[in-house]
N, C-alpha and C. Protein backbone atom coordinates (compact mmCIF):
# COMPACT_ATOMS: atom_id res chain seq x y z
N UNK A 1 97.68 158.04 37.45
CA UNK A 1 98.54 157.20 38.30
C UNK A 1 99.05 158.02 39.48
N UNK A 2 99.33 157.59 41.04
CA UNK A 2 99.32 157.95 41.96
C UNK A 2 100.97 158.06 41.88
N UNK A 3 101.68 159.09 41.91
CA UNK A 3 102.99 159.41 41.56
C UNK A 3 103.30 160.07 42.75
N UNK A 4 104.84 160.60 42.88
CA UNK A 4 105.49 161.25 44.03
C UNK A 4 107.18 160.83 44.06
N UNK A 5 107.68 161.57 44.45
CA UNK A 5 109.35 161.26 45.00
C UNK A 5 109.50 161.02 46.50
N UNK A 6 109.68 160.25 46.86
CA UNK A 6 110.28 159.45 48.26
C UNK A 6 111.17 159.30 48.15
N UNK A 7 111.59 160.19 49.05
CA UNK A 7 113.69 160.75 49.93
C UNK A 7 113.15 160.07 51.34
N UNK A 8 114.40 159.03 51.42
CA UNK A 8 114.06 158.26 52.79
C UNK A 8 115.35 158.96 53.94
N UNK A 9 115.11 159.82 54.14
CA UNK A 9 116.10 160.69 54.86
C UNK A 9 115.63 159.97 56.64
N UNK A 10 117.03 159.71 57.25
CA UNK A 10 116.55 159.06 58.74
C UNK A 10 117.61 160.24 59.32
N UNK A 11 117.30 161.52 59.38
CA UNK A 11 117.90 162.19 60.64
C UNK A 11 116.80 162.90 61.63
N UNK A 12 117.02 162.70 62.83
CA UNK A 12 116.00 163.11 63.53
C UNK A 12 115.83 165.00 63.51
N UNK A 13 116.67 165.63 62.61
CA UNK A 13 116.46 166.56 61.89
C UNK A 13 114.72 166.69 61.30
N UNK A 14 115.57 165.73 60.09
CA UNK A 14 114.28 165.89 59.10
C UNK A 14 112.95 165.17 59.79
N UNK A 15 112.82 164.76 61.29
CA UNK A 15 111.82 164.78 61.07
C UNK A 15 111.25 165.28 62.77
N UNK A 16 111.46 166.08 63.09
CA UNK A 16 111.16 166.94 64.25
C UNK A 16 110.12 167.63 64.05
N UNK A 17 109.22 168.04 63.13
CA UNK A 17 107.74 168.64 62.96
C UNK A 17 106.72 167.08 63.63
N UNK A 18 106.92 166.22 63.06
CA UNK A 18 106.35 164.87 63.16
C UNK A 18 106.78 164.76 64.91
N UNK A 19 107.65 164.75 65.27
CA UNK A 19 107.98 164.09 66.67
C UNK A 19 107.80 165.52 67.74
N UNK A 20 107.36 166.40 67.17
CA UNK A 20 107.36 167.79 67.82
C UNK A 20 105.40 167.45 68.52
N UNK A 21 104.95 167.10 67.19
CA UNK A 21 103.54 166.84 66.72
C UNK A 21 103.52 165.97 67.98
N UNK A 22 103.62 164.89 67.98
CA UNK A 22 102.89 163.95 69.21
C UNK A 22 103.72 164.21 70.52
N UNK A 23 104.73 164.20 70.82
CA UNK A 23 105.17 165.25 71.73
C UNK A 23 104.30 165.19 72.93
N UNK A 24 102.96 165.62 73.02
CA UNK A 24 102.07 166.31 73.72
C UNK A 24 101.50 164.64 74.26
N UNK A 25 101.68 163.46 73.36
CA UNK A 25 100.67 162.35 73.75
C UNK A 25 101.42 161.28 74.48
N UNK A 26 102.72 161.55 73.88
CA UNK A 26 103.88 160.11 74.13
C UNK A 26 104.88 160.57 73.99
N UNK A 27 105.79 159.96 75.30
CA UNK A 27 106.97 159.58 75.68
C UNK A 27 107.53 158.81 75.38
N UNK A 28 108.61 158.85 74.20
CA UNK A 28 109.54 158.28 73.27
C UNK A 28 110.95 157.99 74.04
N UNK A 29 111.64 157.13 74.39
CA UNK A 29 112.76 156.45 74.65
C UNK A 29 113.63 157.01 73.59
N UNK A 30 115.17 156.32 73.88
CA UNK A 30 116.15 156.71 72.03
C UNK A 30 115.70 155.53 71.28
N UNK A 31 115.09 154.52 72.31
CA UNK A 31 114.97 152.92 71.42
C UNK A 31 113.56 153.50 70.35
N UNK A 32 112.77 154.17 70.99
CA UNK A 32 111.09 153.52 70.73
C UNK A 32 111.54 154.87 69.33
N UNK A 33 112.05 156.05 69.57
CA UNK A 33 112.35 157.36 68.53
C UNK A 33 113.51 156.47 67.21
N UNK A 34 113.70 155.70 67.66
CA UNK A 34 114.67 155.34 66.57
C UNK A 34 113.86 154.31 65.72
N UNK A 35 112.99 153.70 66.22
CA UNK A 35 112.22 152.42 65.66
C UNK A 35 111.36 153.43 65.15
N UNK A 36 110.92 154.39 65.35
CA UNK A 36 109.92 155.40 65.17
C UNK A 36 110.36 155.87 63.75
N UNK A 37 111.36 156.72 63.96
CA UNK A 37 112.04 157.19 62.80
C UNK A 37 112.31 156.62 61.45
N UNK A 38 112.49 155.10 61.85
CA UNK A 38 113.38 154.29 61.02
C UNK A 38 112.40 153.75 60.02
N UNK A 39 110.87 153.77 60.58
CA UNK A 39 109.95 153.50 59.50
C UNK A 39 109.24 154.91 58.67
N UNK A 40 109.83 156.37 59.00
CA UNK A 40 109.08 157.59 58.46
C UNK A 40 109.47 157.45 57.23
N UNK A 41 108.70 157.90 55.91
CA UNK A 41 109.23 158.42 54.99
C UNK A 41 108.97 160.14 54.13
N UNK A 42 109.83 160.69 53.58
CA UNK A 42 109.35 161.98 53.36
C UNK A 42 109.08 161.74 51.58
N UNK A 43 107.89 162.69 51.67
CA UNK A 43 107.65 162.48 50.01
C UNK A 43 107.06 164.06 49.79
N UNK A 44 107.49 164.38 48.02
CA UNK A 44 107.45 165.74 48.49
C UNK A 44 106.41 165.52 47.07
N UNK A 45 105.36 166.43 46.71
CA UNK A 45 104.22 165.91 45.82
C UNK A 45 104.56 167.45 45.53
N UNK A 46 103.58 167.54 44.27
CA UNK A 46 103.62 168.92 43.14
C UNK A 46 102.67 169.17 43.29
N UNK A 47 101.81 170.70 43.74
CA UNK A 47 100.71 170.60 43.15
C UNK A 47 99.53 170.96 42.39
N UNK A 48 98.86 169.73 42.10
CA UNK A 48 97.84 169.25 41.53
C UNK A 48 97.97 167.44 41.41
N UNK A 49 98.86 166.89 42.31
CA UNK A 49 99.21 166.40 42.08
C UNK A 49 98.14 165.17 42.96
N UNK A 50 97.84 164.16 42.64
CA UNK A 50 96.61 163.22 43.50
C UNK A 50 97.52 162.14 44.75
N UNK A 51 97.80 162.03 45.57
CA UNK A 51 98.15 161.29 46.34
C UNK A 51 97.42 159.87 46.41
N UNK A 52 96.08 160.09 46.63
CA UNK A 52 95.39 159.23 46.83
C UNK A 52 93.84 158.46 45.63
N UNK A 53 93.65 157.95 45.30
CA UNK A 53 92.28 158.36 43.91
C UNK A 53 91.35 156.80 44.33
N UNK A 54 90.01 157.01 44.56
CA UNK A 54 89.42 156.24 44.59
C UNK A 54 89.51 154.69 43.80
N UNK A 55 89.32 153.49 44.52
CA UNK A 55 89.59 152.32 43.71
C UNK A 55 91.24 151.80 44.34
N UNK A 56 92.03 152.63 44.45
CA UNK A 56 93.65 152.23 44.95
C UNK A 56 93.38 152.07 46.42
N UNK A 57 94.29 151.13 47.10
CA UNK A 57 94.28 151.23 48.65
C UNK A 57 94.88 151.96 49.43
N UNK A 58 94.40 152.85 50.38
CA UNK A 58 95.61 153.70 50.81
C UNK A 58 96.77 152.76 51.94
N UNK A 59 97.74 153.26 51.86
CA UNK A 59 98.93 152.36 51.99
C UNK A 59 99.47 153.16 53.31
N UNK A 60 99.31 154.32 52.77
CA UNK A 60 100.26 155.14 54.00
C UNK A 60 99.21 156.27 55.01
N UNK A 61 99.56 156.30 56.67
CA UNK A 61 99.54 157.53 57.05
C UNK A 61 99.57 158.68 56.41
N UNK A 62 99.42 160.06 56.52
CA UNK A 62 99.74 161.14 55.82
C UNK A 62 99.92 162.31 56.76
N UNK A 63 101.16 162.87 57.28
CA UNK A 63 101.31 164.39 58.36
C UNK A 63 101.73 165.12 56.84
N UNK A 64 100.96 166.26 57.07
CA UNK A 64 101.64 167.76 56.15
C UNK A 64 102.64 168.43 56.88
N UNK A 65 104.11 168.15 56.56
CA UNK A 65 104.82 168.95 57.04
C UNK A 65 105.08 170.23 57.07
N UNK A 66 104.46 170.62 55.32
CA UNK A 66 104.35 171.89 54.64
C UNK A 66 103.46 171.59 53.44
N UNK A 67 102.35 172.41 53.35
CA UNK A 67 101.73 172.51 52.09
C UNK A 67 100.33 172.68 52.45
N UNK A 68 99.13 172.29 51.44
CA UNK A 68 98.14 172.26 51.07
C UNK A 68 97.48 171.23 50.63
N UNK A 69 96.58 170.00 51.12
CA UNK A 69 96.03 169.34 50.28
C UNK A 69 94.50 169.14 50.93
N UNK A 70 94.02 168.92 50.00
CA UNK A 70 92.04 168.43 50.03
C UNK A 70 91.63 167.21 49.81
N UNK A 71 90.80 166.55 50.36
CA UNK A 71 89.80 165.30 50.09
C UNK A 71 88.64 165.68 50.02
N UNK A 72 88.31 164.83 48.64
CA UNK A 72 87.06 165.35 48.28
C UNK A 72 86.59 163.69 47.26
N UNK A 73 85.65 163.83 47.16
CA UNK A 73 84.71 162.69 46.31
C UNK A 73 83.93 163.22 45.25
N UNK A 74 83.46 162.89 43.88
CA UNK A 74 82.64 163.23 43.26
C UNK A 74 81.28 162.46 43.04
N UNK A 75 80.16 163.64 43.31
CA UNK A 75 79.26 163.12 43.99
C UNK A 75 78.49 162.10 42.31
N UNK A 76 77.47 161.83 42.70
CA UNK A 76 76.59 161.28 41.66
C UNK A 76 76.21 162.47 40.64
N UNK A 77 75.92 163.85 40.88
CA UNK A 77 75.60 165.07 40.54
C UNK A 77 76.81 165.13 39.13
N UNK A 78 77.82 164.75 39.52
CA UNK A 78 79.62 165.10 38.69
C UNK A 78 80.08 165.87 39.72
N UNK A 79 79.45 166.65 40.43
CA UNK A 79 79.96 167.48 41.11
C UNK A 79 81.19 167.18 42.48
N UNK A 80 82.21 168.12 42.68
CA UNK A 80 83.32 167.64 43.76
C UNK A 80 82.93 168.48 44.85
N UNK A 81 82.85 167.60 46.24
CA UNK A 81 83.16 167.52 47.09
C UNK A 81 83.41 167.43 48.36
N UNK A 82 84.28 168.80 48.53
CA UNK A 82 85.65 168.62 49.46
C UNK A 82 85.11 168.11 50.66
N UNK A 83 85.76 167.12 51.65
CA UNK A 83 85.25 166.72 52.58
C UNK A 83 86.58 166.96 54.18
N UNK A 84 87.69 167.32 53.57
CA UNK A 84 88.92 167.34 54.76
C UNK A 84 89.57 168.89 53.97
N UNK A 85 90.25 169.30 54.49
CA UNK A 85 91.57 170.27 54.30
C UNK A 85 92.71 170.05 55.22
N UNK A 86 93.78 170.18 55.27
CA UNK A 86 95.28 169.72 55.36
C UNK A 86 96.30 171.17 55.59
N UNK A 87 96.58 171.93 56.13
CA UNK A 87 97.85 172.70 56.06
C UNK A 87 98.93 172.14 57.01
N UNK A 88 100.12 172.81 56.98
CA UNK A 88 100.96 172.50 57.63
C UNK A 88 101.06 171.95 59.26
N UNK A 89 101.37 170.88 59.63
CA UNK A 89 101.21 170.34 61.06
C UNK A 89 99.73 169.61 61.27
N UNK A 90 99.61 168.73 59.66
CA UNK A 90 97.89 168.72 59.75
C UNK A 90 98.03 167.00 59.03
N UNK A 91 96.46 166.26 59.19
CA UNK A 91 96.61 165.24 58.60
C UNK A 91 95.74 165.25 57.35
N UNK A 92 96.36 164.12 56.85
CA UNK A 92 95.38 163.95 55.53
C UNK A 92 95.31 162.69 54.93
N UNK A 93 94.10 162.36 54.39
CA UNK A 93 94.20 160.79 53.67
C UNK A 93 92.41 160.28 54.08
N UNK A 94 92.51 159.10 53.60
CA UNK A 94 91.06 158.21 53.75
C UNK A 94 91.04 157.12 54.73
N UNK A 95 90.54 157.37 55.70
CA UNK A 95 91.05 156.56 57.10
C UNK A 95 90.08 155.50 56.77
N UNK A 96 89.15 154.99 56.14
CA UNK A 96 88.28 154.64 56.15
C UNK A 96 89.43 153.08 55.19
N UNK A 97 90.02 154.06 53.93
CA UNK A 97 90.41 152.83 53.17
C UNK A 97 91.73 152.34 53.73
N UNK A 98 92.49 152.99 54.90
CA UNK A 98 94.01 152.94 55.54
C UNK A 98 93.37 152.34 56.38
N UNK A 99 92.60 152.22 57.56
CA UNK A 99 91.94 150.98 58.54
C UNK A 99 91.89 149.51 58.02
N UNK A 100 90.80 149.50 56.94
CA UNK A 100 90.54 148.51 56.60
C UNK A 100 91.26 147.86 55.35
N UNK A 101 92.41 148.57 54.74
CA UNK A 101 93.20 148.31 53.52
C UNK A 101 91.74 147.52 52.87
N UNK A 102 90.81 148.40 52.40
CA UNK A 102 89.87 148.51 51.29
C UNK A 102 90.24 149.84 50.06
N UNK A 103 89.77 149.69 48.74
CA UNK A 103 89.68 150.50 48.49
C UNK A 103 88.96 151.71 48.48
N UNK A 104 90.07 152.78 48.39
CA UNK A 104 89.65 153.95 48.75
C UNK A 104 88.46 155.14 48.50
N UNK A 105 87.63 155.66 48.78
CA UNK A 105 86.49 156.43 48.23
C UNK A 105 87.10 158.31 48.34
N UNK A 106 88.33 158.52 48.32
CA UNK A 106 88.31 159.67 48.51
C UNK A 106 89.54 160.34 47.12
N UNK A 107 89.78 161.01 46.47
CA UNK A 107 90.90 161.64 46.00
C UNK A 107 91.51 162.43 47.03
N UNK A 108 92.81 162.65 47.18
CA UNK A 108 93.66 163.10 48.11
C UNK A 108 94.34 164.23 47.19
N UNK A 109 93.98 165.37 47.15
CA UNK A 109 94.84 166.48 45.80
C UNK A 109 95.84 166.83 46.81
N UNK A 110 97.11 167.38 46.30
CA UNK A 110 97.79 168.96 46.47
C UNK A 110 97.77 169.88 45.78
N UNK A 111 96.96 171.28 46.98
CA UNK A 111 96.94 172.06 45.95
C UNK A 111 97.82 172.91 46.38
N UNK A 112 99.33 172.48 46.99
CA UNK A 112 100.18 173.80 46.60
C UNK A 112 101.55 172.47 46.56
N UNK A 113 102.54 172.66 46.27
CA UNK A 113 103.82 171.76 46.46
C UNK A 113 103.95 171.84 48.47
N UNK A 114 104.01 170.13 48.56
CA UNK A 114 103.99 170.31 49.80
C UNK A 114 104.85 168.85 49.63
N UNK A 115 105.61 169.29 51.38
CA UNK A 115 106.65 167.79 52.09
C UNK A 115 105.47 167.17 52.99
N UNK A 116 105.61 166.40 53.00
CA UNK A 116 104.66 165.27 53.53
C UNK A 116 105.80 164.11 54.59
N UNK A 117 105.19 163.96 55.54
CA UNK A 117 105.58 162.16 56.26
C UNK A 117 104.89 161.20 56.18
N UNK A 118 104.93 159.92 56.09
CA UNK A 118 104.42 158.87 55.77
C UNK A 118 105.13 157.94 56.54
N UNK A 119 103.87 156.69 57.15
CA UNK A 119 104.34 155.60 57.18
C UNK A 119 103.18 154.48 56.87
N UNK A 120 103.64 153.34 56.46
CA UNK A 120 102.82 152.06 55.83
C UNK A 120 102.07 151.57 56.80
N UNK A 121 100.91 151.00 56.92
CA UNK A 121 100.33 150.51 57.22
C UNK A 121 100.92 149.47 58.16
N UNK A 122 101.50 148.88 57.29
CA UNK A 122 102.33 147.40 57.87
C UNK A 122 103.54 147.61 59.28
N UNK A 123 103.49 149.69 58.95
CA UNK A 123 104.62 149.83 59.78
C UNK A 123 103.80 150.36 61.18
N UNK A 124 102.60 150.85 60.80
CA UNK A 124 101.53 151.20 62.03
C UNK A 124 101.36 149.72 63.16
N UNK A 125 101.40 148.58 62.59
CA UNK A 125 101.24 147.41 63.14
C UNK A 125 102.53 147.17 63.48
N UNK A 126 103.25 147.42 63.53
CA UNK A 126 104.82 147.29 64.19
C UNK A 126 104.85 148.28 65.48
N UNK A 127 104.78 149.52 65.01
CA UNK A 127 104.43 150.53 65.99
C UNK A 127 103.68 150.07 66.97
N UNK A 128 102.43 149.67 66.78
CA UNK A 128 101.25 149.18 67.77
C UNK A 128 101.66 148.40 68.85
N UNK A 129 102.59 147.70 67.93
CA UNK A 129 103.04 146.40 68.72
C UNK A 129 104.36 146.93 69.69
N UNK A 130 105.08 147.31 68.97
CA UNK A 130 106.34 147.29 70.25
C UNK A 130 106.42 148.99 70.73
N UNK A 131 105.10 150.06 70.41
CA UNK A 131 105.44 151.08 71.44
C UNK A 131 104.44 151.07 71.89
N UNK A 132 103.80 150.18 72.98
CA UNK A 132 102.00 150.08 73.22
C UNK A 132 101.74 151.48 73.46
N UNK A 133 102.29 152.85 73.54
CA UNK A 133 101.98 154.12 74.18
C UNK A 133 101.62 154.85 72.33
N UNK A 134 101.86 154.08 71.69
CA UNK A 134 101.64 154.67 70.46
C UNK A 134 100.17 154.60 69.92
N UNK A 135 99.59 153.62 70.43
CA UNK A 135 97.91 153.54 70.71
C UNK A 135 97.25 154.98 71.20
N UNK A 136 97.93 155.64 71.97
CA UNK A 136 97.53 156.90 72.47
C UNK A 136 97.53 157.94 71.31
N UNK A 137 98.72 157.96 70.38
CA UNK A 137 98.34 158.70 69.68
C UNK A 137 97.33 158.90 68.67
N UNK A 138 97.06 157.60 68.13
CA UNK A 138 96.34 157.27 66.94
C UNK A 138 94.50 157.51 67.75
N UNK A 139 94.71 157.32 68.86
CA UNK A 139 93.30 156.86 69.71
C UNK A 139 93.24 158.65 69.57
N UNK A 140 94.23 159.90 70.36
CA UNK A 140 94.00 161.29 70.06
C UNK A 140 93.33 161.64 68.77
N UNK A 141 94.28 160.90 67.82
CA UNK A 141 93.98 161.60 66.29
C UNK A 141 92.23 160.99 65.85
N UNK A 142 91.66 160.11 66.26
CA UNK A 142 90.53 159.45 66.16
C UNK A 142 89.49 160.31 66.70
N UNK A 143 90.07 160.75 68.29
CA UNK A 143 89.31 161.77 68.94
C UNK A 143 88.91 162.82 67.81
N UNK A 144 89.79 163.29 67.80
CA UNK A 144 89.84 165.05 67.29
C UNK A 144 89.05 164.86 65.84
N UNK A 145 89.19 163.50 65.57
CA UNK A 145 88.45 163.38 63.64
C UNK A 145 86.75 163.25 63.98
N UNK A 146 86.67 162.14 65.25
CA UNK A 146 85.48 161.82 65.39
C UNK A 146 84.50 163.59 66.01
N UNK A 147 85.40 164.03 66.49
CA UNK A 147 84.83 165.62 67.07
C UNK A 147 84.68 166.65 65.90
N UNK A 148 85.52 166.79 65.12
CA UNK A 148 85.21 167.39 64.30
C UNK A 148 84.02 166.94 62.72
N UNK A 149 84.10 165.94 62.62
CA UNK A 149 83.08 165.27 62.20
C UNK A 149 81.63 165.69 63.07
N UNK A 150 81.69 165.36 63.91
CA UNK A 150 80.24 165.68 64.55
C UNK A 150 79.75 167.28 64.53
N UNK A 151 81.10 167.64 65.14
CA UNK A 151 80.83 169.36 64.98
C UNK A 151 80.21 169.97 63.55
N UNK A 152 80.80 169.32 62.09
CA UNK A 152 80.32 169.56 60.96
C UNK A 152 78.96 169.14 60.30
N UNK A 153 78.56 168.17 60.78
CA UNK A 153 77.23 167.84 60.55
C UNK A 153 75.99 169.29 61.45
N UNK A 154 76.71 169.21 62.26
CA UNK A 154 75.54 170.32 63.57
C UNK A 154 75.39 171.73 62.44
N UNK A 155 76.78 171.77 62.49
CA UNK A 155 77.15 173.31 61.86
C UNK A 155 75.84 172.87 60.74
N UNK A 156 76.47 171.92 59.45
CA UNK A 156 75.49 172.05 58.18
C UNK A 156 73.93 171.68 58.22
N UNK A 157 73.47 171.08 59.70
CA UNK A 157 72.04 171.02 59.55
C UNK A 157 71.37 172.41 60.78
N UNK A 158 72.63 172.61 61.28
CA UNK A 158 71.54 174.32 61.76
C UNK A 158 71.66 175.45 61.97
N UNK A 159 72.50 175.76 60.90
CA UNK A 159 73.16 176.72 60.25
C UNK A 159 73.30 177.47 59.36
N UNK A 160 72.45 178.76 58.89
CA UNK A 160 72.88 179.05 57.48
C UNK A 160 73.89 179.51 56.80
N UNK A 161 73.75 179.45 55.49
CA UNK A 161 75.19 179.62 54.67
C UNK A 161 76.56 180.78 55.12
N UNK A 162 75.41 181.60 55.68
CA UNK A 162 76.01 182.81 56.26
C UNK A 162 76.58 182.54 57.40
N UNK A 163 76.20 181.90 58.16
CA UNK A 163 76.59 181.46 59.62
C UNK A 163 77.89 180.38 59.41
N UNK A 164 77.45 179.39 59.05
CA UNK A 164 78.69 178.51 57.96
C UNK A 164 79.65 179.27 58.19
N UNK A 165 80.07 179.91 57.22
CA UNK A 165 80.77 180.73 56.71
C UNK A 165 81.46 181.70 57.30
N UNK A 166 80.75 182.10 58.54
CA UNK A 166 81.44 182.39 59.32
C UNK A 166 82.35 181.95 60.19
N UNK A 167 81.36 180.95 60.74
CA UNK A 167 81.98 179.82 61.67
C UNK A 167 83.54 179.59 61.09
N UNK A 168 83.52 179.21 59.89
CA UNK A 168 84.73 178.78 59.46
C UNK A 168 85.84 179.68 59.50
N UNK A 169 85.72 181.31 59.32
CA UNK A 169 86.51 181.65 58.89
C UNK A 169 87.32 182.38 60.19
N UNK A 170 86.50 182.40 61.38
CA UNK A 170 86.50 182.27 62.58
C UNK A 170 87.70 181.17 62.92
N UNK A 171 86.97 179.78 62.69
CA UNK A 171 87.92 178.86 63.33
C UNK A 171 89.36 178.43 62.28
N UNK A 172 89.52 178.88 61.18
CA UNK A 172 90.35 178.18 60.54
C UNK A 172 90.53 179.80 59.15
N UNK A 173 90.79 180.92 59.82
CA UNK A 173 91.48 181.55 58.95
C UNK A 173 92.44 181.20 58.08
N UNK A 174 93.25 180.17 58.05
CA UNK A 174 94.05 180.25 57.56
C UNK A 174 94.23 179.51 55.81
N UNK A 175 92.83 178.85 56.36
CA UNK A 175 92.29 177.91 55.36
C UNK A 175 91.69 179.32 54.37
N UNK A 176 91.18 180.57 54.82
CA UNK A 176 90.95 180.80 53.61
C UNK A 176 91.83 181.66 52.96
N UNK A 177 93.48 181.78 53.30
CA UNK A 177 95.09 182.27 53.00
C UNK A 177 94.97 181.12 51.94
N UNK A 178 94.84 180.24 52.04
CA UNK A 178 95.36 178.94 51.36
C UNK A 178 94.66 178.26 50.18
N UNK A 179 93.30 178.20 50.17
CA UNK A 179 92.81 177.52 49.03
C UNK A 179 91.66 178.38 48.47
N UNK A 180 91.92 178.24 47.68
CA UNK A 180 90.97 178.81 46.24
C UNK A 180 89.52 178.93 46.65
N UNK A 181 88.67 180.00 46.36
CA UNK A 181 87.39 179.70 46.60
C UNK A 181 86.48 178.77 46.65
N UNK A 182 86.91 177.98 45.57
CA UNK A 182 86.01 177.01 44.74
C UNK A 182 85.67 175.74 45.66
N UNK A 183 87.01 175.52 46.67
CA UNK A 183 87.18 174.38 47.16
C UNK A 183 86.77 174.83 48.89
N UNK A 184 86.85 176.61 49.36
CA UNK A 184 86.18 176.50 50.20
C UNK A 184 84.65 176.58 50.15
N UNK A 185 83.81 177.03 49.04
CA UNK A 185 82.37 176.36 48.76
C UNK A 185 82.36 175.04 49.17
N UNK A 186 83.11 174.46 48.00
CA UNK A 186 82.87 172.93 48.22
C UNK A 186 82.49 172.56 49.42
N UNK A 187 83.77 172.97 50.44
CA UNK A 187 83.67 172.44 52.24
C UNK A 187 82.67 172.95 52.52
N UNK A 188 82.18 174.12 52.50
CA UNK A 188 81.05 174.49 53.19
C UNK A 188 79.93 174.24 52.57
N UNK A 189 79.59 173.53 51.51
CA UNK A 189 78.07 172.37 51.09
C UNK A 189 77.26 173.91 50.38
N UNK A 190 78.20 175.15 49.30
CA UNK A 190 77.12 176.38 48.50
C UNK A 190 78.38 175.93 47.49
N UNK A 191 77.39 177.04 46.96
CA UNK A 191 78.58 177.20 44.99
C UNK A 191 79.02 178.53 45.36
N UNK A 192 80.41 178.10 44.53
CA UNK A 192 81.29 179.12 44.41
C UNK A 192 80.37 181.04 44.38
N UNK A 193 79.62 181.35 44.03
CA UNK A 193 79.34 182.13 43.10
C UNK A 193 78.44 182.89 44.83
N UNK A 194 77.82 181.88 44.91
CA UNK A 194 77.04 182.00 46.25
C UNK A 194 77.98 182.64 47.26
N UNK A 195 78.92 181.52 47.61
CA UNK A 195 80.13 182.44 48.82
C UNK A 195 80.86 183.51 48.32
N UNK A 196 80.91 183.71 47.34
CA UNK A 196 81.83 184.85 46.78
C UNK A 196 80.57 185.99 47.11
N UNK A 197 79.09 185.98 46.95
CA UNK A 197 78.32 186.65 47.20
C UNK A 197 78.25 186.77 48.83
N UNK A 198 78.32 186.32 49.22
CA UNK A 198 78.30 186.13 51.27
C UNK A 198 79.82 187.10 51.32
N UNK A 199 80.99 186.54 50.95
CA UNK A 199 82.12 187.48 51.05
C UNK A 199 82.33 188.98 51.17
N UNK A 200 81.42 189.23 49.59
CA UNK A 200 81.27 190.72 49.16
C UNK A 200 80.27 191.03 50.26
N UNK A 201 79.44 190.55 51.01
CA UNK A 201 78.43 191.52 51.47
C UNK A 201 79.65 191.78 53.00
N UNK A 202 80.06 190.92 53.38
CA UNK A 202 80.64 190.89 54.07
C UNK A 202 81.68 191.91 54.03
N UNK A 203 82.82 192.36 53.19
CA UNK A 203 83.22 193.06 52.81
C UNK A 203 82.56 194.71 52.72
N UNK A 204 81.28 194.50 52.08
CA UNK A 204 80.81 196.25 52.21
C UNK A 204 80.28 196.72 53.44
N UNK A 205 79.69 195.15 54.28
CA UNK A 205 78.97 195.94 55.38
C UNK A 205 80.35 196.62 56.30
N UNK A 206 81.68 195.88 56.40
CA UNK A 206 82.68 196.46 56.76
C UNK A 206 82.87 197.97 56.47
N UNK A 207 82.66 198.01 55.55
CA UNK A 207 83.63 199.52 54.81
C UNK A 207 82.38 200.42 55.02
């Protein structure tokens, strides 16, 4: 069961990572920041904890205010996965089942205790409607998903494991501070055992 604690805290305190975040796309009024605010919610998850699990609809947006979480699917194989990663100032969720309020094809984990923002679906269509400049943001965040999506396919069809692997650790050090080996295999399409072997060589040719 998809569990969590939701603290509906409305000070523009608690939520200045979020309004820091778009900042860069849109120009907020006190009217349009208060209507803004007034639909955020903060939810703080444990983890291992699933946010999201295939079959349920996703309901809410998802900003990481602080933490760690992964999307991933299990394939036909049994095997997981990972298809997104999440750290702090980052998004996360199944846009696919939050567009179309279908159900969802992705599990949403945390894998460290993380604060999260949220808002409903129902409240995105409010937004839409009375801050038309709020289209800009969602249209950015579409950008940057649809770009990085493309960028990941290139990488995994002409690229080897080694190259992969680099690439990544290049663009997103921080991702490998943060999650467990197992789950950066996963992202990068080898087995654990394999990148831990790419690591070590990596490691001696250093020394």
């Amino acid at each position: 069961m998809i569990s969590g604690s939701i603290i509906c805290l409305k000070t523009m305190q608690d939520f200045s990572s979020i309004l820091s975040h778009i900042a860069p796309h849109i120009t907020l009024n006190e009217h349009d920041k208060e209507l803004f605010i007034s639909v955020l919610s903060i939810k703080k998850v444990k983890r291992k904890q699933f946010l999201e699990q295939p079959g349920y609809v996703s309901k809410y947006r998802t900003y990481v205010v602080e933490g760690a979480l992964r999307g991933f699917f299990i394939g036909i194989d049994g095997q997981e996965h990972t298809i997104s990663l999440a750290v702090d100032d980052g998004w996360i969720g199944d846009p696919g089942s939050f567009l179309y309020q279908e159900p969802a094809t992705l599990f949403i984990e945390a894998m460290e205790d993380s604060i999260l923002i949220q808002w409903s679906y129902e409240s995105e269509q409010l937004l839409l409607e009375e801050i038309p400049q709020f289209a800009m943001v969602m249209m950015k965040r579409a950008q940057q998903i649809a770009v990085m999506i493309q960028r990941r396919v290139i990488s995994q069809l002409s690229l080897s494991a080694e190259e992969r692997y680099e690439e990544f650790a290049a663009k997103y050090p921080v991702f490998l501070q943060r999650f467990p080996l197992y789950i950066i295999a996963s992202y990068l399409g080898m087995t654990r055992e394999f990148l831990s072997k790419i690591r070590n060589q990596k490691m001696n040719s250093k020394s």
